[in-house]
C-alpha atoms as a PDB file:
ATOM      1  CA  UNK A   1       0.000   0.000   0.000  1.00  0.00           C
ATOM      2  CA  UNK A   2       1.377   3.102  -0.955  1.00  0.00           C
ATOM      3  CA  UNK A   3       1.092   6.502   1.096  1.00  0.00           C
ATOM      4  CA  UNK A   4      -1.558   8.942  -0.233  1.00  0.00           C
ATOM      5  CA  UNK A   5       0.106  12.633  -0.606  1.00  0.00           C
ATOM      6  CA  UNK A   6      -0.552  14.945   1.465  1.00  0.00           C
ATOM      7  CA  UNK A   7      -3.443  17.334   0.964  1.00  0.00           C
ATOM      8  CA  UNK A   8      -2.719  20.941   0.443  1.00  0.00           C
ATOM      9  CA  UNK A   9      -4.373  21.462   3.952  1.00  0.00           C
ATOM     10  CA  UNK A  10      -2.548  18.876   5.504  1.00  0.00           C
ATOM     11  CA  UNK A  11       0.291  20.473   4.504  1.00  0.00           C
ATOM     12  CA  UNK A  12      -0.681  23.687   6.729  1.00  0.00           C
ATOM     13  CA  UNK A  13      -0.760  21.669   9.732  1.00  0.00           C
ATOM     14  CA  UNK A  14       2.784  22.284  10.862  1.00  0.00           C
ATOM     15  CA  UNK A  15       2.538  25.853  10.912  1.00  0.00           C
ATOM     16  CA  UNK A  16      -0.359  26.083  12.609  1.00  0.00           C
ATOM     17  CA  UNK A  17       1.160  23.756  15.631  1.00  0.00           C
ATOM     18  CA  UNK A  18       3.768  25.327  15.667  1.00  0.00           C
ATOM     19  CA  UNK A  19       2.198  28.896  15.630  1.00  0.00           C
ATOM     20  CA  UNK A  20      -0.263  27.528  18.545  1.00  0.00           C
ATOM     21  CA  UNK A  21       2.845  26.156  20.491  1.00  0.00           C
ATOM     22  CA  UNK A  22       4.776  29.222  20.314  1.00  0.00           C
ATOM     23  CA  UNK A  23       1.578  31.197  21.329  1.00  0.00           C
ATOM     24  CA  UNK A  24       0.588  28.555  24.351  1.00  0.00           C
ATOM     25  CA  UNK A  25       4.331  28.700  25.598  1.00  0.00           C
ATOM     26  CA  UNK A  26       4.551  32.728  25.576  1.00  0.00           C
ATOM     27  CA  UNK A  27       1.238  32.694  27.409  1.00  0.00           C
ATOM     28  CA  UNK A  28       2.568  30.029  29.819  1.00  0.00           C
ATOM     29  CA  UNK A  29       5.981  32.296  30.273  1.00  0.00           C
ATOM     30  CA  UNK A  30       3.790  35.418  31.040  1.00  0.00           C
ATOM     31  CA  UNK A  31       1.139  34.181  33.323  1.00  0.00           C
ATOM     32  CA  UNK A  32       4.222  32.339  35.311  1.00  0.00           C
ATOM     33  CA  UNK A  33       6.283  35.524  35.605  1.00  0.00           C
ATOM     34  CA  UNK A  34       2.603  37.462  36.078  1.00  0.00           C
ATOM     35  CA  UNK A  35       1.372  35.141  38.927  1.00  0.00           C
ATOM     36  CA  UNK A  36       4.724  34.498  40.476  1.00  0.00           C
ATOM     37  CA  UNK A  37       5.088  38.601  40.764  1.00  0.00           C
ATOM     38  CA  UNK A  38       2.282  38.837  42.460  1.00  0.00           C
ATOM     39  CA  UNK A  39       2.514  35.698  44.532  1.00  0.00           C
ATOM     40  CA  UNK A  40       6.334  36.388  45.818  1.00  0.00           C
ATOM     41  CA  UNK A  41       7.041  39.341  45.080  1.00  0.00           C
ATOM     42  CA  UNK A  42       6.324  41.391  48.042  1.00  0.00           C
ATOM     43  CA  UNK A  43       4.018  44.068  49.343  1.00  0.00           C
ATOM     44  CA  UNK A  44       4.568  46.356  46.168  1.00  0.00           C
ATOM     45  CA  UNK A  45       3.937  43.717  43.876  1.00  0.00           C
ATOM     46  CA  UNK A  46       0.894  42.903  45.130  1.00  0.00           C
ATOM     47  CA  UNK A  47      -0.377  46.164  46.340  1.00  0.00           C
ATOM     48  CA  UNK A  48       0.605  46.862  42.353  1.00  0.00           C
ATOM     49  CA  UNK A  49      -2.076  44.571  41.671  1.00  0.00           C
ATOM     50  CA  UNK A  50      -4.724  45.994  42.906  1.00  0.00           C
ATOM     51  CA  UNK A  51      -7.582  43.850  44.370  1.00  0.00           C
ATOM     52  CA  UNK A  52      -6.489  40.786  43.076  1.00  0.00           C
ATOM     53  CA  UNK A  53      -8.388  37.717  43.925  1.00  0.00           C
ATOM     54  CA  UNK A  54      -6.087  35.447  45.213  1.00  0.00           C
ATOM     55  CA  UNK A  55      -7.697  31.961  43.888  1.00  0.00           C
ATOM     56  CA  UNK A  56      -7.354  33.398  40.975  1.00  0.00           C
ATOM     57  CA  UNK A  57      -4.102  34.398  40.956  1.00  0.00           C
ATOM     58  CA  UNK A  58      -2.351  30.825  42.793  1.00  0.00           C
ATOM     59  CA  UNK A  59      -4.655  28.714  39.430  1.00  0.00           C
ATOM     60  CA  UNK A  60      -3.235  30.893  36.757  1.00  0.00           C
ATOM     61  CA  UNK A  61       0.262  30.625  38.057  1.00  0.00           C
ATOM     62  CA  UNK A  62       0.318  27.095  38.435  1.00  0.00           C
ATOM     63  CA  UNK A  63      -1.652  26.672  35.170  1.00  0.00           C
ATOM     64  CA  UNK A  64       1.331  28.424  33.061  1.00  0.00           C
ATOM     65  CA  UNK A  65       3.195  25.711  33.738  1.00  0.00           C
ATOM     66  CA  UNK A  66       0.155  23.268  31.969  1.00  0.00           C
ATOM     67  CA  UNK A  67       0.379  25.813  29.597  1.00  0.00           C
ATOM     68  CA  UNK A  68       4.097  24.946  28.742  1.00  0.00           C
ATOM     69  CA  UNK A  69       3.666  21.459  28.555  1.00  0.00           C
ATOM     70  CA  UNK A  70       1.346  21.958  26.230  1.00  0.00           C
ATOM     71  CA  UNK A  71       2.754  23.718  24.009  1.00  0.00           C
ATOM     72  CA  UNK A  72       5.976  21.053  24.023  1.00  0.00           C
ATOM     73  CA  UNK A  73       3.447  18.709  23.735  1.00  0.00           C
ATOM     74  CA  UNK A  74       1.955  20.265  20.534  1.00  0.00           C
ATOM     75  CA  UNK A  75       4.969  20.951  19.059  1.00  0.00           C
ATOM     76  CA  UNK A  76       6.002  17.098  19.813  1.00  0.00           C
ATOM     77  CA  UNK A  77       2.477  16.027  18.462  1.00  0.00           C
ATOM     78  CA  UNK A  78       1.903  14.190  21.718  1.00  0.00           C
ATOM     79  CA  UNK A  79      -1.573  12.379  21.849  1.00  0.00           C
ATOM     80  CA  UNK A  80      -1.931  13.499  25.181  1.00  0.00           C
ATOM     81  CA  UNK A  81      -1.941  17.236  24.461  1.00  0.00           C
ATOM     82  CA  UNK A  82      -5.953  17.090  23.293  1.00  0.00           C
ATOM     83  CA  UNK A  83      -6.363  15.520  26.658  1.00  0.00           C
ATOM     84  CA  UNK A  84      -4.595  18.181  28.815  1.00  0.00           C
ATOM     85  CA  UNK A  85      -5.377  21.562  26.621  1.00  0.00           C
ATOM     86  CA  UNK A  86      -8.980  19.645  27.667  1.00  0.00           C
ATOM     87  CA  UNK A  87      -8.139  20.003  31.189  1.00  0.00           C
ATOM     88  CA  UNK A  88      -6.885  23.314  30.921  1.00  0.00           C
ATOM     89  CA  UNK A  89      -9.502  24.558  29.139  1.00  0.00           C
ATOM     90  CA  UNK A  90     -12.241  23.138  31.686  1.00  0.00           C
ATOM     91  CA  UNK A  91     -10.418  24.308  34.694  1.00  0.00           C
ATOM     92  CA  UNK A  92     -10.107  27.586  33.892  1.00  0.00           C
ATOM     93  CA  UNK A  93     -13.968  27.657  33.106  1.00  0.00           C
ATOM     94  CA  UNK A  94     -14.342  26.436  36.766  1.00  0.00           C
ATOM     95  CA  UNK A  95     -12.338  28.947  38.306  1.00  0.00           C
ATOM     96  CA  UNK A  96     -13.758  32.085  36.380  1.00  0.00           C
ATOM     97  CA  UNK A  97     -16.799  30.556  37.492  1.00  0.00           C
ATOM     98  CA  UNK A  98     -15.990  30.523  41.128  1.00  0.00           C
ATOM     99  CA  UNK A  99     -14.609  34.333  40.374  1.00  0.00           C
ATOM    100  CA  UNK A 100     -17.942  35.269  39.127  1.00  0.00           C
ATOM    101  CA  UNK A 101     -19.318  33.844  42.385  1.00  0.00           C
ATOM    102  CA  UNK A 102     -16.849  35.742  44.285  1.00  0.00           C
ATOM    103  CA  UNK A 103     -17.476  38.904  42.449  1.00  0.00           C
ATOM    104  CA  UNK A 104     -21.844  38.399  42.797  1.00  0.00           C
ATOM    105  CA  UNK A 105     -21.246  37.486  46.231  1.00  0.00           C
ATOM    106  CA  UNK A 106     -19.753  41.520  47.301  1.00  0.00           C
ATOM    107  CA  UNK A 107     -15.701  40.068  46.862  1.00  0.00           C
ATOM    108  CA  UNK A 108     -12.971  42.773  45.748  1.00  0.00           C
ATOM    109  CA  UNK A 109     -11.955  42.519  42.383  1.00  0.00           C
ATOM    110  CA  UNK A 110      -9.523  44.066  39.456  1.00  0.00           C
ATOM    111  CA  UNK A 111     -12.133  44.661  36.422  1.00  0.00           C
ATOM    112  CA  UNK A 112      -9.317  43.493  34.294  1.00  0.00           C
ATOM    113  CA  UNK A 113      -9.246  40.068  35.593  1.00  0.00           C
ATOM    114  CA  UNK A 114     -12.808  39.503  33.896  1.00  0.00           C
ATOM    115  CA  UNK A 115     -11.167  40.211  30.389  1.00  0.00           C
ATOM    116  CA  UNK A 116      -7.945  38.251  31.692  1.00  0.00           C
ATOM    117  CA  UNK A 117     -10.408  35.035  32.387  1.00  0.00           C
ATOM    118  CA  UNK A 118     -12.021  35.252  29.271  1.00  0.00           C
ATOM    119  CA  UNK A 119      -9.295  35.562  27.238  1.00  0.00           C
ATOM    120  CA  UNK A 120      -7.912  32.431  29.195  1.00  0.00           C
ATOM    121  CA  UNK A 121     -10.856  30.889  28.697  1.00  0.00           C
ATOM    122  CA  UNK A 122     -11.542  31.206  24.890  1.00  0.00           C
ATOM    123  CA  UNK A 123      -7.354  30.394  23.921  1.00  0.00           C
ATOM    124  CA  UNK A 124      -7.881  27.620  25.557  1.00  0.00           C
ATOM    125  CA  UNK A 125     -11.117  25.986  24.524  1.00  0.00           C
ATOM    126  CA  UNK A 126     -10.122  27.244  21.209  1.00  0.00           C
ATOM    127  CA  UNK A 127      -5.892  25.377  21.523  1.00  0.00           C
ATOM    128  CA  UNK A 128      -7.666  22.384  22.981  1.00  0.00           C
ATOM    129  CA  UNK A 129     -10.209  21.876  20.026  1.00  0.00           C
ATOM    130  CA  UNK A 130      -7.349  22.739  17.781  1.00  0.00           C
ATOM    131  CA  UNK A 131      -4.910  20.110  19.022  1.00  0.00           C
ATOM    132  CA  UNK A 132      -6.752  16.956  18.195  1.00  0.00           C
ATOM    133  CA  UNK A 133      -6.235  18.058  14.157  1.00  0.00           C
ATOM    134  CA  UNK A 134      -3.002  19.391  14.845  1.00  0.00           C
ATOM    135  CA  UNK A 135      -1.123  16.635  16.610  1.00  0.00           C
ATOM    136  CA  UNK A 136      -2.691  13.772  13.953  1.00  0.00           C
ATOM    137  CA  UNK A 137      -0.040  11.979  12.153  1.00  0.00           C
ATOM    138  CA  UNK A 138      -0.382  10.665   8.878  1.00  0.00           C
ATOM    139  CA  UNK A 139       0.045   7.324   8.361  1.00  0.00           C
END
């Protein structure tokens, strides 16, 4: 049996893993340098941040370093990358959900961390529906 060629869109694929990685690991960098400044970097750094919620803040710094693995695991086109951009993506629902309970409930918050969540929110459901097609091999 002889391999079929690849099809012109088949052909995109690598860019657009590659492009996703490179966006999921700068994301991972930013919210681990983001979260960690506000986590340990002393009284300025968090009075910097305003009323941050602190829930919020300890998720997103330990999910950049999900975020990092996966992007390597994109880039690798590991079949467990679906699985965890999955997890990701569902966590972060659930904790901007418990945010928006915190915030109807009379709790201090930054308005920017609602655009902050959603953005989170949408790269993520959006990287982990991408990353089944993306990490497919052709055989």
């Amino acid at each position: 049996m002889t391999d079929q060629p690849f099809t012109d869109r088949e052909q995109a694929r690598p860019f657009w893993r590659w492009a996703a990685a490179v966006a999921a690991a700068a994301f991972g960098v930013a919210t681990i340098f983001a979260g960690g400044r506000v986590l340990f970097g002393g009284e300025s750094a968090r009075a910097a941040a305003g009323a941050y919620v602190p829930f919020v803040v300890a998720f997103n710094f330990a999910a950049g370093f999900a975020y990092v693995a996966a992007a390597a695991g994109l880039a690798l086109r590991k079949a467990w990358t679906p699985r965890l951009a999955a997890a990701i993506a569902g966590a972060t629902v659930l904790v901007f959900v418990a945010f928006g309970v915190h915030v109807a409930t009379g709790g201090a918050f930054e308005s920017r961390t609602v655009g902050a969540m959603t953005i989170r929110s949408t790269f993520w459901i959006a990287f982990a529906l991408a990353a089944s097609r993306l990490v497919r091999t052709r055989r």
